[in-house]
PDB file of N, CA and C in Angstrom:
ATOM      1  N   UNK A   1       1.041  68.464 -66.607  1.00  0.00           N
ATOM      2  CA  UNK A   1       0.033  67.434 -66.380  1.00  0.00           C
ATOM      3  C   UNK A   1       0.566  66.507 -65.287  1.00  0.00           C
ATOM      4  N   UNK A   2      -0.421  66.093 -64.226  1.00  0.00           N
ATOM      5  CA  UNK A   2       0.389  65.147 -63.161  1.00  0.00           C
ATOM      6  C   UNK A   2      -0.275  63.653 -63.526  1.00  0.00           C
ATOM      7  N   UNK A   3       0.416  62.757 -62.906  1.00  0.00           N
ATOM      8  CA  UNK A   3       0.089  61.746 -63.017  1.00  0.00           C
ATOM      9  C   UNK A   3      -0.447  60.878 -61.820  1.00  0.00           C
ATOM     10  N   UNK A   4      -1.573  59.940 -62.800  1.00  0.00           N
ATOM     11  CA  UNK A   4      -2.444  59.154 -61.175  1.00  0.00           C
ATOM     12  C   UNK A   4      -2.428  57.678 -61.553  1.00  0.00           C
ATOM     13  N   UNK A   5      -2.196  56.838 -60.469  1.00  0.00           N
ATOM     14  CA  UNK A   5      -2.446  55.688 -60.776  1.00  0.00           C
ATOM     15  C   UNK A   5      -4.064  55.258 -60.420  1.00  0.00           C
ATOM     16  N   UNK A   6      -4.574  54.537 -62.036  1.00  0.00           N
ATOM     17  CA  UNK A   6      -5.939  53.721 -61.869  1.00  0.00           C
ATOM     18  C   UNK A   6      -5.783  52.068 -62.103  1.00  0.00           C
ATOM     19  N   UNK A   7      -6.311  51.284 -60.836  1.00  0.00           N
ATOM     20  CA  UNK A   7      -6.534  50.670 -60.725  1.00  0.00           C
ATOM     21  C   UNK A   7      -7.728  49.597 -61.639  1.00  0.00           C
ATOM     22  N   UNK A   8      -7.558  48.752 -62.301  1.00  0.00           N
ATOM     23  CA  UNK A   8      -8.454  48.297 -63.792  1.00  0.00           C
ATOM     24  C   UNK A   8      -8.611  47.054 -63.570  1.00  0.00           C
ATOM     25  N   UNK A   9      -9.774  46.783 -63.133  1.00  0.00           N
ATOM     26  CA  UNK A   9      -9.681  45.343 -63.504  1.00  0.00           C
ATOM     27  C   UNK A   9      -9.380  44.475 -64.444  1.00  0.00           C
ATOM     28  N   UNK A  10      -8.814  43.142 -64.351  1.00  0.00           N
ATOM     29  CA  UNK A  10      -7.840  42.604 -65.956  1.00  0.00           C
ATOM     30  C   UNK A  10      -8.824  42.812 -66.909  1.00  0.00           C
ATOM     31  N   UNK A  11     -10.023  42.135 -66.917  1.00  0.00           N
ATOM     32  CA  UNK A  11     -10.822  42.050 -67.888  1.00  0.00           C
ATOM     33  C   UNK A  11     -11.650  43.470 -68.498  1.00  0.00           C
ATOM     34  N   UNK A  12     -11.232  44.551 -67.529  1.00  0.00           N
ATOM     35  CA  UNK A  12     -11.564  45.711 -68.704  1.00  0.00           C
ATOM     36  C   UNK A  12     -10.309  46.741 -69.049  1.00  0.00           C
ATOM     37  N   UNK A  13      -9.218  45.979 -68.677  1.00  0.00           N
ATOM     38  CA  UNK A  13      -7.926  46.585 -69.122  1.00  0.00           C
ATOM     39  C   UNK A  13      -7.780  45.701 -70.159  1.00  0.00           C
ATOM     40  N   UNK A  14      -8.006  44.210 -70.702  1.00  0.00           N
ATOM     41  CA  UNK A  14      -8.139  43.773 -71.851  1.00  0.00           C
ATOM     42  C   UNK A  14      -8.755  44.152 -72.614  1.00  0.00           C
ATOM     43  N   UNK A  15     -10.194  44.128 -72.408  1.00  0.00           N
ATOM     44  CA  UNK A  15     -11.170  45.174 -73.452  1.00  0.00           C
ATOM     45  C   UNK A  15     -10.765  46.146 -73.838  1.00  0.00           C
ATOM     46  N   UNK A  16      -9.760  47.380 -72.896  1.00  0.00           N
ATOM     47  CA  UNK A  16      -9.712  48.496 -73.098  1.00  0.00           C
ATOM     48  C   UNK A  16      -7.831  48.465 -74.124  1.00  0.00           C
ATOM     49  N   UNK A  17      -7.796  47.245 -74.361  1.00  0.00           N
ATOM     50  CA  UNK A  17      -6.325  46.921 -75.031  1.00  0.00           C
ATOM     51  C   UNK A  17      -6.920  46.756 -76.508  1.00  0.00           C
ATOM     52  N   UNK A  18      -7.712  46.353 -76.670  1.00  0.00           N
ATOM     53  CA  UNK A  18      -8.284  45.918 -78.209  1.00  0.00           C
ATOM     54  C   UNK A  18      -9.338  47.094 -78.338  1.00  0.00           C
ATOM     55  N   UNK A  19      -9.534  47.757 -77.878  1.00  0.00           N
ATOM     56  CA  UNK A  19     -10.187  48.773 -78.327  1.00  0.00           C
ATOM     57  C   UNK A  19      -9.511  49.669 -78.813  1.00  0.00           C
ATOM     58  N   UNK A  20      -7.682  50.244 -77.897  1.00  0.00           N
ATOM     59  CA  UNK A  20      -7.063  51.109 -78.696  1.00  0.00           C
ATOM     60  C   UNK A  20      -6.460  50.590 -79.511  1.00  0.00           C
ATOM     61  N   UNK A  21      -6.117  49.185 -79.632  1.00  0.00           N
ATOM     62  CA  UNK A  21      -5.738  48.639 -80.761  1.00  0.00           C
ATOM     63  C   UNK A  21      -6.200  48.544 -82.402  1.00  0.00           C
ATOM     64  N   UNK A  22      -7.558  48.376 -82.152  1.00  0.00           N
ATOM     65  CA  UNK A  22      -8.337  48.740 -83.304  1.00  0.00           C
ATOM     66  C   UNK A  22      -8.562  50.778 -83.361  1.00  0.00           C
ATOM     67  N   UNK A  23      -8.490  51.701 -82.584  1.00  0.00           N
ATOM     68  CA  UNK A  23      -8.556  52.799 -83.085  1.00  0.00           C
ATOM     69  C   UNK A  23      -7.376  53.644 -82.791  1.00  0.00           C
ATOM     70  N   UNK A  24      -6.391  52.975 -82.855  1.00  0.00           N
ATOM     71  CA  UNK A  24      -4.751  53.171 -82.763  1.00  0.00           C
ATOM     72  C   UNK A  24      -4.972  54.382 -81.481  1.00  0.00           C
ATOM     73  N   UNK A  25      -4.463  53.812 -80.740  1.00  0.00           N
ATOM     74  CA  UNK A  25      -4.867  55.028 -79.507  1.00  0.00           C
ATOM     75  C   UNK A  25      -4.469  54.309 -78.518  1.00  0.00           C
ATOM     76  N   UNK A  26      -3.609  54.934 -77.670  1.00  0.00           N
ATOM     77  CA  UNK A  26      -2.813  54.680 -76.429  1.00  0.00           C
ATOM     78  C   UNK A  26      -4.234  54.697 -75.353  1.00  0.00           C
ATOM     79  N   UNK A  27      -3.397  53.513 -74.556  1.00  0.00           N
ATOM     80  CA  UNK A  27      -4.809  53.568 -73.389  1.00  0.00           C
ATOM     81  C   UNK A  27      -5.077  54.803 -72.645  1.00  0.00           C
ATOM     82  N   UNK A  28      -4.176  55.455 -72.171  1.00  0.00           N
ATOM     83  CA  UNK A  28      -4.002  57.036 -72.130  1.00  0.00           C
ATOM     84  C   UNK A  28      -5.105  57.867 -72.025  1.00  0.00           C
ATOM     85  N   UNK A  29      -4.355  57.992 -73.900  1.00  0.00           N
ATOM     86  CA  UNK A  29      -5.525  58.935 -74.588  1.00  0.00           C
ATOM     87  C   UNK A  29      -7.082  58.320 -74.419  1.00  0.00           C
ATOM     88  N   UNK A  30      -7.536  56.742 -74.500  1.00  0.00           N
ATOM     89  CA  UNK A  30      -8.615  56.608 -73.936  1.00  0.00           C
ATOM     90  C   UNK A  30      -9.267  57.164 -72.862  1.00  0.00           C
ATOM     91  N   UNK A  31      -8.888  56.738 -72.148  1.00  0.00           N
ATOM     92  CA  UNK A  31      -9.171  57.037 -70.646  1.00  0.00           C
ATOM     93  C   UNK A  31      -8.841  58.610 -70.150  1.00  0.00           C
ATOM     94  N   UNK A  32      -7.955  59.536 -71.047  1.00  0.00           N
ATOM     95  CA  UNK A  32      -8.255  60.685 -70.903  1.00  0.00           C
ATOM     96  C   UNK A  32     -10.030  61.386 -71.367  1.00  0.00           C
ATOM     97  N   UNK A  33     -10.211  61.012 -72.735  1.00  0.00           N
ATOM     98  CA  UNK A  33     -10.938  61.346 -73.429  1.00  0.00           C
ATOM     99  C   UNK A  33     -12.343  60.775 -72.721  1.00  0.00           C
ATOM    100  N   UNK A  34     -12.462  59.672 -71.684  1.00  0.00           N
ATOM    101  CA  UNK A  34     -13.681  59.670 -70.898  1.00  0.00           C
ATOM    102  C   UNK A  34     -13.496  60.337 -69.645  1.00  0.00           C
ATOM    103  N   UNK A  35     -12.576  60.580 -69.301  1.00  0.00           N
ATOM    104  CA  UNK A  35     -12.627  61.669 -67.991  1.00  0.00           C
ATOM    105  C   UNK A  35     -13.076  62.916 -68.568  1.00  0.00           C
ATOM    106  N   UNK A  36     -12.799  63.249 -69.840  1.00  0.00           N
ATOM    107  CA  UNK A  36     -13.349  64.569 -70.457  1.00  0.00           C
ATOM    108  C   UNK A  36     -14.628  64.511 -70.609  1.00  0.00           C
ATOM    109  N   UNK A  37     -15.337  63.734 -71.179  1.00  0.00           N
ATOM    110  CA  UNK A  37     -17.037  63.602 -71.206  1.00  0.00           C
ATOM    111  C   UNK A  37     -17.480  63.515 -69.922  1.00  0.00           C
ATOM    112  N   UNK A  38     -16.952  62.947 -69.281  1.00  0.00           N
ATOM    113  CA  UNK A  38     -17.520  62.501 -67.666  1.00  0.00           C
ATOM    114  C   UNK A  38     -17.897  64.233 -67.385  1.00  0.00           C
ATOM    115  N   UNK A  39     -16.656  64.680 -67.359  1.00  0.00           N
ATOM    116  CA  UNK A  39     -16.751  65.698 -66.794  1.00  0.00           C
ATOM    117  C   UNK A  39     -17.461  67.236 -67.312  1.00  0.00           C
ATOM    118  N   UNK A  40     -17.437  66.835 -68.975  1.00  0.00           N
ATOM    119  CA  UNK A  40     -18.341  67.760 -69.346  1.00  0.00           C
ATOM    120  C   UNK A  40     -20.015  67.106 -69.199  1.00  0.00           C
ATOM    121  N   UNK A  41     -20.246  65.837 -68.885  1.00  0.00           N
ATOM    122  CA  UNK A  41     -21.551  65.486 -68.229  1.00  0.00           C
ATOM    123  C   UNK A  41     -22.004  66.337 -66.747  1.00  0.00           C
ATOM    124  N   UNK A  42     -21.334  66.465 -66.367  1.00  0.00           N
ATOM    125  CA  UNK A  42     -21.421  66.945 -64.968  1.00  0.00           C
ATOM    126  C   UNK A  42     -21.030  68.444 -64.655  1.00  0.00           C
ATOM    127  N   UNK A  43     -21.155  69.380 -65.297  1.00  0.00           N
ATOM    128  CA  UNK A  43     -20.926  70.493 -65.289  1.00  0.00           C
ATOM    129  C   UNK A  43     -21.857  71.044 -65.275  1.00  0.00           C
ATOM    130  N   UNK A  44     -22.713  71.226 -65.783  1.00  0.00           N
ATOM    131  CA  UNK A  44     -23.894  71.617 -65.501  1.00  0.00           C
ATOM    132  C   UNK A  44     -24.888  71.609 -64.096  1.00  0.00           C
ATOM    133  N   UNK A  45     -24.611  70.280 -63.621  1.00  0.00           N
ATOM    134  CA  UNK A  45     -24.812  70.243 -62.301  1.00  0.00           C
ATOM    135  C   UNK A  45     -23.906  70.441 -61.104  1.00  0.00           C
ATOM    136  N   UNK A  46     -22.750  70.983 -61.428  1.00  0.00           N
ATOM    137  CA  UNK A  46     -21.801  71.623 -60.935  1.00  0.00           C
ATOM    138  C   UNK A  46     -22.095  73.135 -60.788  1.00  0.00           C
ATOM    139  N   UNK A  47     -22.732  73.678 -61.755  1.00  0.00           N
ATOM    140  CA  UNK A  47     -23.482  74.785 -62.382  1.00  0.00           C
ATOM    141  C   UNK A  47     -24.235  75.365 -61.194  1.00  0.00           C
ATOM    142  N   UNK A  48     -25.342  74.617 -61.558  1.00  0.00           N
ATOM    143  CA  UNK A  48     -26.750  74.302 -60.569  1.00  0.00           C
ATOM    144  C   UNK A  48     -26.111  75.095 -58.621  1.00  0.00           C
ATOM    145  N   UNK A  49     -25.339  73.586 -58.726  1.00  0.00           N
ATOM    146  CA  UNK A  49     -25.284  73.956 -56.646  1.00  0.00           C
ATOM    147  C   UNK A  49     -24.247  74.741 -56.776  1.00  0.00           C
ATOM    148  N   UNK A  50     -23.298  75.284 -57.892  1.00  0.00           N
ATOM    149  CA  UNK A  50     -23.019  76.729 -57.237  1.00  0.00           C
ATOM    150  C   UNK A  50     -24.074  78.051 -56.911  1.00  0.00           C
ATOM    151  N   UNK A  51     -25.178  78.084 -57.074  1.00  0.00           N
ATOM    152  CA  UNK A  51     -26.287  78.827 -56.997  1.00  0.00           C
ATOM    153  C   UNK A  51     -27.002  78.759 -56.022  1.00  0.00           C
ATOM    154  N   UNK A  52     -26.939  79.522 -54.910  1.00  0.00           N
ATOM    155  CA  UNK A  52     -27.735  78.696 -53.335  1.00  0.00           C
ATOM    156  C   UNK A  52     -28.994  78.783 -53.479  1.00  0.00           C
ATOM    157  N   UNK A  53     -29.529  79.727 -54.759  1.00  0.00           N
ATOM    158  CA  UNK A  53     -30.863  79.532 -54.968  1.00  0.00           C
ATOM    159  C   UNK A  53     -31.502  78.372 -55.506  1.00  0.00           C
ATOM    160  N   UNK A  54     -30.813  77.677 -56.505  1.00  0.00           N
ATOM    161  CA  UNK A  54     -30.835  76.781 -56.605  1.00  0.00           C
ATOM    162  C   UNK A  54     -30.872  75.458 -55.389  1.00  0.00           C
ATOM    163  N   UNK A  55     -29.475  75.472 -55.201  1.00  0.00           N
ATOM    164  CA  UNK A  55     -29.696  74.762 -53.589  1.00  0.00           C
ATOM    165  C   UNK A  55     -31.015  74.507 -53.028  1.00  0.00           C
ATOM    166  N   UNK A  56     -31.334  75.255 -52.842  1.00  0.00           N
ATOM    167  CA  UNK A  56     -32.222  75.763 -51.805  1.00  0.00           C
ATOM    168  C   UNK A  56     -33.788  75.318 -52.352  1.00  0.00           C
ATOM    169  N   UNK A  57     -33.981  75.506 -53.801  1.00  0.00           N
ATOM    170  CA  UNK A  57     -35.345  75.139 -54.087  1.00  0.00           C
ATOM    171  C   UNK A  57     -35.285  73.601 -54.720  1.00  0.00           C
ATOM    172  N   UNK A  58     -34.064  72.755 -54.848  1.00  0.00           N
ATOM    173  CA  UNK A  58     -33.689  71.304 -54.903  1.00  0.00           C
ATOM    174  C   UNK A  58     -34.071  70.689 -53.469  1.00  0.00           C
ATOM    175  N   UNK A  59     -33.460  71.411 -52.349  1.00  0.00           N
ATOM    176  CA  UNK A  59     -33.401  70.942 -51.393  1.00  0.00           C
ATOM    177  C   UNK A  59     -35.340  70.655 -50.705  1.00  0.00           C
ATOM    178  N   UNK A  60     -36.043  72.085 -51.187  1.00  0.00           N
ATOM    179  CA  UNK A  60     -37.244  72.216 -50.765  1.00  0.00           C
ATOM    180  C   UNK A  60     -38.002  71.104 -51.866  1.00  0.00           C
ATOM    181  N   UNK A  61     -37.926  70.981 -53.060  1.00  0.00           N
ATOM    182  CA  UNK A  61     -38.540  70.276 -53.904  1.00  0.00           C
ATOM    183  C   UNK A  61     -38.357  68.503 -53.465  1.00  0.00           C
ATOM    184  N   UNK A  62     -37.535  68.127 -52.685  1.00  0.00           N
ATOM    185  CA  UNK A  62     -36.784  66.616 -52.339  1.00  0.00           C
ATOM    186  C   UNK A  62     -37.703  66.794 -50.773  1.00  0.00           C
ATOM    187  N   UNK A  63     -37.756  67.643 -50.292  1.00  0.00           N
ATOM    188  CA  UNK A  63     -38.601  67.695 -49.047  1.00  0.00           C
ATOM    189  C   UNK A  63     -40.401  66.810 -49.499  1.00  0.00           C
ATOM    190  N   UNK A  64     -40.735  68.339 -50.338  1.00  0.00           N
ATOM    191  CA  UNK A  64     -42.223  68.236 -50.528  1.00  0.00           C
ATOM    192  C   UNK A  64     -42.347  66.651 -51.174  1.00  0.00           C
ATOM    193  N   UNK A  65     -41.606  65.965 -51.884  1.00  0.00           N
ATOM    194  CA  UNK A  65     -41.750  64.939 -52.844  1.00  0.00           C
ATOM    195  C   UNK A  65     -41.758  63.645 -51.550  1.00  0.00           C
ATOM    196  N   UNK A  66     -40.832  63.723 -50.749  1.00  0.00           N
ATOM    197  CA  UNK A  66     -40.945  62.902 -49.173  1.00  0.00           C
ATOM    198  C   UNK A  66     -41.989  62.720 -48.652  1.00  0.00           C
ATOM    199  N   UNK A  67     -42.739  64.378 -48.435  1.00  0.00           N
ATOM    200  CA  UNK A  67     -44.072  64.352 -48.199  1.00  0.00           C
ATOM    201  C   UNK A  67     -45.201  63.914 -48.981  1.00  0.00           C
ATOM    202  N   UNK A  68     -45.035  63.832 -50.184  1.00  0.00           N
ATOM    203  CA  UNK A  68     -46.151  63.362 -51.201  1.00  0.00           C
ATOM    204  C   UNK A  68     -46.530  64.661 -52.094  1.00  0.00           C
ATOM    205  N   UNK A  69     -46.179  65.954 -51.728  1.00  0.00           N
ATOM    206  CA  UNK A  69     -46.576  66.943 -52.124  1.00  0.00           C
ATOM    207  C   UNK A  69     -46.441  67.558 -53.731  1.00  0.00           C
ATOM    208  N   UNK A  70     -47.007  67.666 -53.968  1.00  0.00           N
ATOM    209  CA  UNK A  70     -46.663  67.815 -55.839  1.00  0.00           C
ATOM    210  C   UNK A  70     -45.864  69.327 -55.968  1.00  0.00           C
ATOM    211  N   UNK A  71     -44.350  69.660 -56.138  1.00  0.00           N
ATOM    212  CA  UNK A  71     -43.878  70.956 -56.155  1.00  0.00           C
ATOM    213  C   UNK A  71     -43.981  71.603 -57.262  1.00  0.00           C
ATOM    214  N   UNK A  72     -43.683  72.958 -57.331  1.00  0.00           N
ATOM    215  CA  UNK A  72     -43.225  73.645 -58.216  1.00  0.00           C
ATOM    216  C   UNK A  72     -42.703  72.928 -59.737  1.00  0.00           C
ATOM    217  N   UNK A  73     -42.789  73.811 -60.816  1.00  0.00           N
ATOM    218  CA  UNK A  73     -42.010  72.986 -61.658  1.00  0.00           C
ATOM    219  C   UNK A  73     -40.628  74.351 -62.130  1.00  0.00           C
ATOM    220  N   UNK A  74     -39.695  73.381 -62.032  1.00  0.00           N
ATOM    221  CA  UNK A  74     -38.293  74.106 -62.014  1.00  0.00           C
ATOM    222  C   UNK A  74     -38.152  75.100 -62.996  1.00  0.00           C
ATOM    223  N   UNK A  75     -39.166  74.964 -64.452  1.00  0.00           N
ATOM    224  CA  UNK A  75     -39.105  75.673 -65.448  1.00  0.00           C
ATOM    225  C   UNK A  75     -39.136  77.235 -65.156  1.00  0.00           C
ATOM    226  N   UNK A  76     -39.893  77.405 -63.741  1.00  0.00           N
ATOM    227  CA  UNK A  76     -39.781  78.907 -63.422  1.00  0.00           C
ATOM    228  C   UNK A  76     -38.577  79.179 -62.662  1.00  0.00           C
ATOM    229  N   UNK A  77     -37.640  78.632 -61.980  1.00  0.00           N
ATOM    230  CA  UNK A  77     -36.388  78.916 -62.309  1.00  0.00           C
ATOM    231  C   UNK A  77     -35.653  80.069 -63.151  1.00  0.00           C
ATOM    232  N   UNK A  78     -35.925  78.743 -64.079  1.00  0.00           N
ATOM    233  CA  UNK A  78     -35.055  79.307 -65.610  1.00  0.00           C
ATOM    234  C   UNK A  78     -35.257  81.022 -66.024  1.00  0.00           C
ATOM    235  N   UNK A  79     -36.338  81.361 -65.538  1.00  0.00           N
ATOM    236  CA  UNK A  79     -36.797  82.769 -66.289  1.00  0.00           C
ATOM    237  C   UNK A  79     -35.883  83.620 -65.416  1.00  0.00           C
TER     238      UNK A  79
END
């Protein structure tokens, strides 16, 4: 495992002191355990633009919506 320095502002490195204090937990393990959700939040759309088909009908759907145009609905995608 390597190590990174994060920068915290005082007042949510205090918050984040009484929080592992009350659920006995190193700030650490906090702040590991939201880089883990973060990142299982975002996987899915990690998902997505590995797929240039995808890409590609995001990219066209953000077009038509510029234009006013009512697109596709993504549900046909999925099939």
């Amino acid at each position: 495992m390597s190590t990174a320095t994060v920068r915290i502002p005082e007042d949510k490195r205090d918050i984040l002191k009484i929080i592992a204090s009350i659920e006995r937990k190193e700030i650490k393990q906090i702040l590991s355990e939201l880089i883990d959700e973060y990142v299982e939040r975002h996987k899915e759309t990690l998902d997505l633009l590995s797929k240039p088909e995808w890409v590609e009908t995001i990219k066209k759907g953000k077009e038509e919506v510029a234009k006013g145009i009512k697109g596709k609905s993504l549900d046909a995608l999925a099939d």
